[in-house]
PDB file of N, CA and C in Angstrom:
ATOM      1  N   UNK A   1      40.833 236.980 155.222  1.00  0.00           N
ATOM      2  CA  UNK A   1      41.683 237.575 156.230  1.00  0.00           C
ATOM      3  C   UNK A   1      42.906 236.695 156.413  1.00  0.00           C
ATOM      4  N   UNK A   2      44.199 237.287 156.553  1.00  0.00           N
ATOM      5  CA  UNK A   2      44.984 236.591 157.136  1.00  0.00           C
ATOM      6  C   UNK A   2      45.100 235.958 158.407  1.00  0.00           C
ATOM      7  N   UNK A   3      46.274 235.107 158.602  1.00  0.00           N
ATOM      8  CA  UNK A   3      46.112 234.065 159.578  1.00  0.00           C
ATOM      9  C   UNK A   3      46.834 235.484 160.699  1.00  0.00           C
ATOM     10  N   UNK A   4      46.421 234.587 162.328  1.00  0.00           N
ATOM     11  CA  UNK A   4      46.613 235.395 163.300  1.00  0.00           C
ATOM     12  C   UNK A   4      45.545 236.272 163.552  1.00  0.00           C
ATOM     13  N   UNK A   5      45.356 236.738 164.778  1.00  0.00           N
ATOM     14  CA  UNK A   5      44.665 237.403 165.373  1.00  0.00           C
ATOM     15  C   UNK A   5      44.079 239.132 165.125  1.00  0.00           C
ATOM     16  N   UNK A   6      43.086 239.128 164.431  1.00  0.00           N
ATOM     17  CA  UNK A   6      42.729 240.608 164.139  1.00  0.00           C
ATOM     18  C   UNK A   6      43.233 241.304 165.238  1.00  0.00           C
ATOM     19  N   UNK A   7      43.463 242.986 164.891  1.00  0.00           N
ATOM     20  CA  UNK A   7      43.916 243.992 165.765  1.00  0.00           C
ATOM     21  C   UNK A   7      42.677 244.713 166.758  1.00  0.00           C
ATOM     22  N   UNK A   8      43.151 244.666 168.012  1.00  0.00           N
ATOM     23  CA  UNK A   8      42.552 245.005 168.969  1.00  0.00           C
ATOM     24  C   UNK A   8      42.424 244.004 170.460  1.00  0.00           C
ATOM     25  N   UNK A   9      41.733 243.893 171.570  1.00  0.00           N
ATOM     26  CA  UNK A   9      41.792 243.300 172.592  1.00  0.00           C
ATOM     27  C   UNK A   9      40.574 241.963 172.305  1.00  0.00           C
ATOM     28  N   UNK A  10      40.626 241.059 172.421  1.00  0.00           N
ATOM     29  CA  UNK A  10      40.243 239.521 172.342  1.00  0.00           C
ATOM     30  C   UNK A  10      38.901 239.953 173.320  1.00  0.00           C
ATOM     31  N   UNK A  11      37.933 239.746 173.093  1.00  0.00           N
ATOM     32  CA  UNK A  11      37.247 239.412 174.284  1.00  0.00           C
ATOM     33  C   UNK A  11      36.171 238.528 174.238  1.00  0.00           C
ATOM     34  N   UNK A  12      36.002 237.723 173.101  1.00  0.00           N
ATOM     35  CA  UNK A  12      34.948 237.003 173.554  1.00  0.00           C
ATOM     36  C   UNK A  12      34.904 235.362 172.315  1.00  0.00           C
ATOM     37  N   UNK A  13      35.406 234.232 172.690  1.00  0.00           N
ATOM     38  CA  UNK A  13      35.136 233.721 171.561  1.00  0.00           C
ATOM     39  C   UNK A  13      34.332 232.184 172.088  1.00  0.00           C
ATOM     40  N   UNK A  14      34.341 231.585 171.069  1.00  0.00           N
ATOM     41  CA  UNK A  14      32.587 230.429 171.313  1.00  0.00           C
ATOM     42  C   UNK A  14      32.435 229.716 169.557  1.00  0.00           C
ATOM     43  N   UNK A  15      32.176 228.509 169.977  1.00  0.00           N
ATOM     44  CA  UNK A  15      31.692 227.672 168.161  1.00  0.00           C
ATOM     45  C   UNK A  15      30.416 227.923 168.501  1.00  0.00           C
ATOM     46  N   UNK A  16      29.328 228.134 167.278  1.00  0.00           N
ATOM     47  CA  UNK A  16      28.021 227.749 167.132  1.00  0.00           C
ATOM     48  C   UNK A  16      28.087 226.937 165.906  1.00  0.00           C
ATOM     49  N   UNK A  17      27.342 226.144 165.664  1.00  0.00           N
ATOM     50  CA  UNK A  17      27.057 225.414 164.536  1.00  0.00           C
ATOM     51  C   UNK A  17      28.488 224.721 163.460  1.00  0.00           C
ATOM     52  N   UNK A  18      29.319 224.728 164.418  1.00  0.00           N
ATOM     53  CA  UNK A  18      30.808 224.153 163.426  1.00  0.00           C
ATOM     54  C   UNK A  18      31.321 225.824 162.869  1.00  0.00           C
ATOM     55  N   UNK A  19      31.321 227.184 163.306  1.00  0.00           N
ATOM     56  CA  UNK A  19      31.339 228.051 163.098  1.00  0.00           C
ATOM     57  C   UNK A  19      32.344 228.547 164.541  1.00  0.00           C
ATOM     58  N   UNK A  20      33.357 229.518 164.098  1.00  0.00           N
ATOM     59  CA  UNK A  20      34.405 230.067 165.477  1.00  0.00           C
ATOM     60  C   UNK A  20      33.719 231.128 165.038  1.00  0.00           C
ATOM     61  N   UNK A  21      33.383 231.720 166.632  1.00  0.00           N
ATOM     62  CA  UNK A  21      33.362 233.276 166.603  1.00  0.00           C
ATOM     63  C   UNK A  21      34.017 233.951 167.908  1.00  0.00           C
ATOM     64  N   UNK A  22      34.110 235.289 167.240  1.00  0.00           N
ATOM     65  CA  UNK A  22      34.814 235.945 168.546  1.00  0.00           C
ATOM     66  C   UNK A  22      34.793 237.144 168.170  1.00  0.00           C
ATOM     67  N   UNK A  23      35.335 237.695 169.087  1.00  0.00           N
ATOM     68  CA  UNK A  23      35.034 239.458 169.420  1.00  0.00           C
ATOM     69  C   UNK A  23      36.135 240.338 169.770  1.00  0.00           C
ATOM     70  N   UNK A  24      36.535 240.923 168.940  1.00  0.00           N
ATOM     71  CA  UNK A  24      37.370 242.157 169.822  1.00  0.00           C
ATOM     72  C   UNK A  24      37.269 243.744 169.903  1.00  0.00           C
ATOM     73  N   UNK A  25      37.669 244.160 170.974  1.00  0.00           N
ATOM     74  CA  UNK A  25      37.281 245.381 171.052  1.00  0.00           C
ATOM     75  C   UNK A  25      38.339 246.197 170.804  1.00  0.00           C
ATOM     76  N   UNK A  26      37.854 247.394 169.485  1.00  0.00           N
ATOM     77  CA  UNK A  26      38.842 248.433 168.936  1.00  0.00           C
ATOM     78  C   UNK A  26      38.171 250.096 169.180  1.00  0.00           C
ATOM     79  N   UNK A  27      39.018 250.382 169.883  1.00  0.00           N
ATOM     80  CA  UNK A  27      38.426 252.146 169.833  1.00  0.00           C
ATOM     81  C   UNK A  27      37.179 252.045 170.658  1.00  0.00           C
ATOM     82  N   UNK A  28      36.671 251.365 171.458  1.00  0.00           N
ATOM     83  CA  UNK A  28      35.618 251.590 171.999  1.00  0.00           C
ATOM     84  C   UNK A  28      34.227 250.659 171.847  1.00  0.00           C
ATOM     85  N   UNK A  29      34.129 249.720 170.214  1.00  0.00           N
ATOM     86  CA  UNK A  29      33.447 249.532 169.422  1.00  0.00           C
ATOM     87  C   UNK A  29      33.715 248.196 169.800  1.00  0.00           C
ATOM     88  N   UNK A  30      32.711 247.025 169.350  1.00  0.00           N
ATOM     89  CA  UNK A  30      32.858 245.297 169.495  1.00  0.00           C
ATOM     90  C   UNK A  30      32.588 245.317 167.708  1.00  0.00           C
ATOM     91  N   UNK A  31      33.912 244.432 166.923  1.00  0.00           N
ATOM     92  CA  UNK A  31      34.057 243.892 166.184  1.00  0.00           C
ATOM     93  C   UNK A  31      33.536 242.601 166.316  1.00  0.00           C
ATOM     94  N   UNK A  32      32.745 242.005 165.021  1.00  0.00           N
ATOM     95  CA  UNK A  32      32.407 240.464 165.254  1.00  0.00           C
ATOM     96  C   UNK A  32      33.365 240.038 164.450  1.00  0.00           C
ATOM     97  N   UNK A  33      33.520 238.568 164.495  1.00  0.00           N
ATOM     98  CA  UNK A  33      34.551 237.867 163.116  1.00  0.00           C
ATOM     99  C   UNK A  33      33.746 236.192 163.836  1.00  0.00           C
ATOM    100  N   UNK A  34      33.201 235.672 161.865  1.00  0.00           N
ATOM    101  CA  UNK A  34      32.806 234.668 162.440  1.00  0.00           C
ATOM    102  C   UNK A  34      33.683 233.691 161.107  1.00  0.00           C
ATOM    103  N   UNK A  35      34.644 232.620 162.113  1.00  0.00           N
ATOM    104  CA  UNK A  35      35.813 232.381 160.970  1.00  0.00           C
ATOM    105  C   UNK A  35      36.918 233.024 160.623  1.00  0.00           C
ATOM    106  N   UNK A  36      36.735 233.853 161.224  1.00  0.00           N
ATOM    107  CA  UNK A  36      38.117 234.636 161.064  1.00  0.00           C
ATOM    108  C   UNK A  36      37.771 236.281 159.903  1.00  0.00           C
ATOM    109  N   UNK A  37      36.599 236.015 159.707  1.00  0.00           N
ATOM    110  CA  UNK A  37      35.826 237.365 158.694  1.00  0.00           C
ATOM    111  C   UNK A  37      35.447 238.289 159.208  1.00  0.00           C
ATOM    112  N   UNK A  38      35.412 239.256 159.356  1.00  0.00           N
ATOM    113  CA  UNK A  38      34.781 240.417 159.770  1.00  0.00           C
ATOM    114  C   UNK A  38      33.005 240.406 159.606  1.00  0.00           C
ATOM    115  N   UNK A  39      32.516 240.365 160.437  1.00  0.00           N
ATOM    116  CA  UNK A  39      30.639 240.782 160.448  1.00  0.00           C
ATOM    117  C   UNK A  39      30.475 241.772 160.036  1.00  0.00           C
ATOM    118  N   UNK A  40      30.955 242.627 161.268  1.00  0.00           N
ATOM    119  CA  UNK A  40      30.294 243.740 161.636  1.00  0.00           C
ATOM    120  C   UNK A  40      30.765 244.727 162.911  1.00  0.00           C
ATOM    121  N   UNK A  41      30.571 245.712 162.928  1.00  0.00           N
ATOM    122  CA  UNK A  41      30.844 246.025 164.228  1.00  0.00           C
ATOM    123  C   UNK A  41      29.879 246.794 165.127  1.00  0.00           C
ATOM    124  N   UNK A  42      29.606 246.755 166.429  1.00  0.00           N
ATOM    125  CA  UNK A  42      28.646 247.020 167.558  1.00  0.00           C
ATOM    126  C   UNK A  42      28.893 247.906 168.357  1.00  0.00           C
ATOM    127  N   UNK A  43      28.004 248.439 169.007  1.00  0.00           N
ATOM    128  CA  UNK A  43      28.398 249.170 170.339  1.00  0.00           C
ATOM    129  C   UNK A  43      28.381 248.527 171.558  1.00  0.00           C
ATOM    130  N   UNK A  44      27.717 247.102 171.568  1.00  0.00           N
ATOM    131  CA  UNK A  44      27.854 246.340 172.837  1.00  0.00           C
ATOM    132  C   UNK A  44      28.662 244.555 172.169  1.00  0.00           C
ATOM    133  N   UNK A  45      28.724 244.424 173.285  1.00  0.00           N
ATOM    134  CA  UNK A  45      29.418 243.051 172.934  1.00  0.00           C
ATOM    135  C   UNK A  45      27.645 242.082 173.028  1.00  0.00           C
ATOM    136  N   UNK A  46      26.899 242.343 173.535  1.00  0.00           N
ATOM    137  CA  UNK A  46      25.609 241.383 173.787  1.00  0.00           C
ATOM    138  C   UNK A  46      25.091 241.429 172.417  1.00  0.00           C
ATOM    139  N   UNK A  47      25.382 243.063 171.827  1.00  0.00           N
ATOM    140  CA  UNK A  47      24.989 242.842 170.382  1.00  0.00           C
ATOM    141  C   UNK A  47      25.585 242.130 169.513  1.00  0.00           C
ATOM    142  N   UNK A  48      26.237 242.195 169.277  1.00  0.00           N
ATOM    143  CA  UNK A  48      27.700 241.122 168.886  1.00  0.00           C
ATOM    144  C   UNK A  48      27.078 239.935 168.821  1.00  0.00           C
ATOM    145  N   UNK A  49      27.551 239.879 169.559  1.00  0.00           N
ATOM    146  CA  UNK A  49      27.162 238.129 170.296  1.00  0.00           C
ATOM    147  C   UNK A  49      25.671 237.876 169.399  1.00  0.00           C
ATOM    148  N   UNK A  50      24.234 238.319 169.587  1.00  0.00           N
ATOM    149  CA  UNK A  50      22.920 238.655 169.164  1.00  0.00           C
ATOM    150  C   UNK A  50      23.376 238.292 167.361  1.00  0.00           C
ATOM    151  N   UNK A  51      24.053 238.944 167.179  1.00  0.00           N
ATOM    152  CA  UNK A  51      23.848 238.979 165.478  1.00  0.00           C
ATOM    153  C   UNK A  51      24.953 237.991 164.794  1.00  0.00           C
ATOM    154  N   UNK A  52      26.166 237.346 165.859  1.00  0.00           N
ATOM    155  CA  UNK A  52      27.120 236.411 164.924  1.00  0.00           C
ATOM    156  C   UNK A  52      26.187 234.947 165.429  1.00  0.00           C
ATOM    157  N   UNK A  53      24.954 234.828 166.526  1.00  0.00           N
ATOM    158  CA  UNK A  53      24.409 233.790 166.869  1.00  0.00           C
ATOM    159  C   UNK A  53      23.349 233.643 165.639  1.00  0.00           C
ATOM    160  N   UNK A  54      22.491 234.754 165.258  1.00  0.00           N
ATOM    161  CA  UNK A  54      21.643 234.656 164.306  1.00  0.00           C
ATOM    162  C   UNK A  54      22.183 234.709 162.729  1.00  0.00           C
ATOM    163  N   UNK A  55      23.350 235.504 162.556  1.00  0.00           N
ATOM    164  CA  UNK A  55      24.145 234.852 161.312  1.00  0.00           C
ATOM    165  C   UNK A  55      24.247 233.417 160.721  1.00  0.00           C
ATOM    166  N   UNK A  56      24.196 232.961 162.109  1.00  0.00           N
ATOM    167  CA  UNK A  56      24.907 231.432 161.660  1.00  0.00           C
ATOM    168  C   UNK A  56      23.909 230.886 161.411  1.00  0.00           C
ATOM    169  N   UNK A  57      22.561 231.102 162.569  1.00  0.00           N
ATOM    170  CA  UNK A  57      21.187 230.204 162.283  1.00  0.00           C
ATOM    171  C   UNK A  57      20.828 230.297 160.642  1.00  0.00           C
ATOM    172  N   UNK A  58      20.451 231.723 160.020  1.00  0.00           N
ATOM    173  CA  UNK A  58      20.094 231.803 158.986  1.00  0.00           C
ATOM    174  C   UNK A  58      21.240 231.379 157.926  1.00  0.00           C
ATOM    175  N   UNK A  59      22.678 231.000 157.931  1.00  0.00           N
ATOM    176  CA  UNK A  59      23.517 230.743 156.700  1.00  0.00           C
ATOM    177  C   UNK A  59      23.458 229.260 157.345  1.00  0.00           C
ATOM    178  N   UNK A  60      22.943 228.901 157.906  1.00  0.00           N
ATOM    179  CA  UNK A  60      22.087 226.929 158.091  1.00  0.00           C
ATOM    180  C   UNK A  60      23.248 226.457 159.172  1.00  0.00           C
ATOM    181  N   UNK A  61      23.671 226.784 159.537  1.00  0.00           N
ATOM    182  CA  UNK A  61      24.625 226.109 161.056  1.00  0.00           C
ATOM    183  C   UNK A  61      26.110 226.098 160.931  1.00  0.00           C
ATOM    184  N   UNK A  62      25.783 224.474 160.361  1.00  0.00           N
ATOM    185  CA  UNK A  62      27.857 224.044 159.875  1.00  0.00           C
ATOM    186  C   UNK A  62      27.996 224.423 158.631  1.00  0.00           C
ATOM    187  N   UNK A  63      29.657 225.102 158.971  1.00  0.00           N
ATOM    188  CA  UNK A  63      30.099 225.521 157.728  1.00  0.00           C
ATOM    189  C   UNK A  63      30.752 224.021 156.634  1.00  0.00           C
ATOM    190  N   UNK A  64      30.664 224.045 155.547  1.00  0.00           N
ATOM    191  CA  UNK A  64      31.099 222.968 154.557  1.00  0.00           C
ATOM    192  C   UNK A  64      32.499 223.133 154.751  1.00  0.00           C
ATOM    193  N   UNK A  65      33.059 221.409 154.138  1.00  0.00           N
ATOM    194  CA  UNK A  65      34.289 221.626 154.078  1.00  0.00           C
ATOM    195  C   UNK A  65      35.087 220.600 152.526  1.00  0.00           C
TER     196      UNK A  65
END
């Protein structure tokens, strides 16, 4: 993804494991982006949140650099 802020309203961001995540909401829907990547997208933000927290557990925490 390019640099700058995906399209839509900001609403939620947080590090887990050396990992940025955050959330915005488009059309109704919660987009995840963990790093600046696209996840996935939700119908709640708790889900969101639920699946970019367990993403990270299972791809082992900190990202390499």
């Amino acid at each position: 993804m390019g640099k700058g802020m995906p399209k839509g309203q900001h609403v939620f961001d947080s590090k887990v494991g050396g990992h940025d995540l955050m959330i915005h909401k488009e059309m109704g829907k919660f987009v995840a982006y963990i790093d600046s990547e696209k996840l996935d997208v939700f119908k709640s933000i708790n889900d969101a949140k639920k699946a970019m927290t367990q993403f990270v557990k299972m791809a082992g925490g900190k990202k390499k650099r």
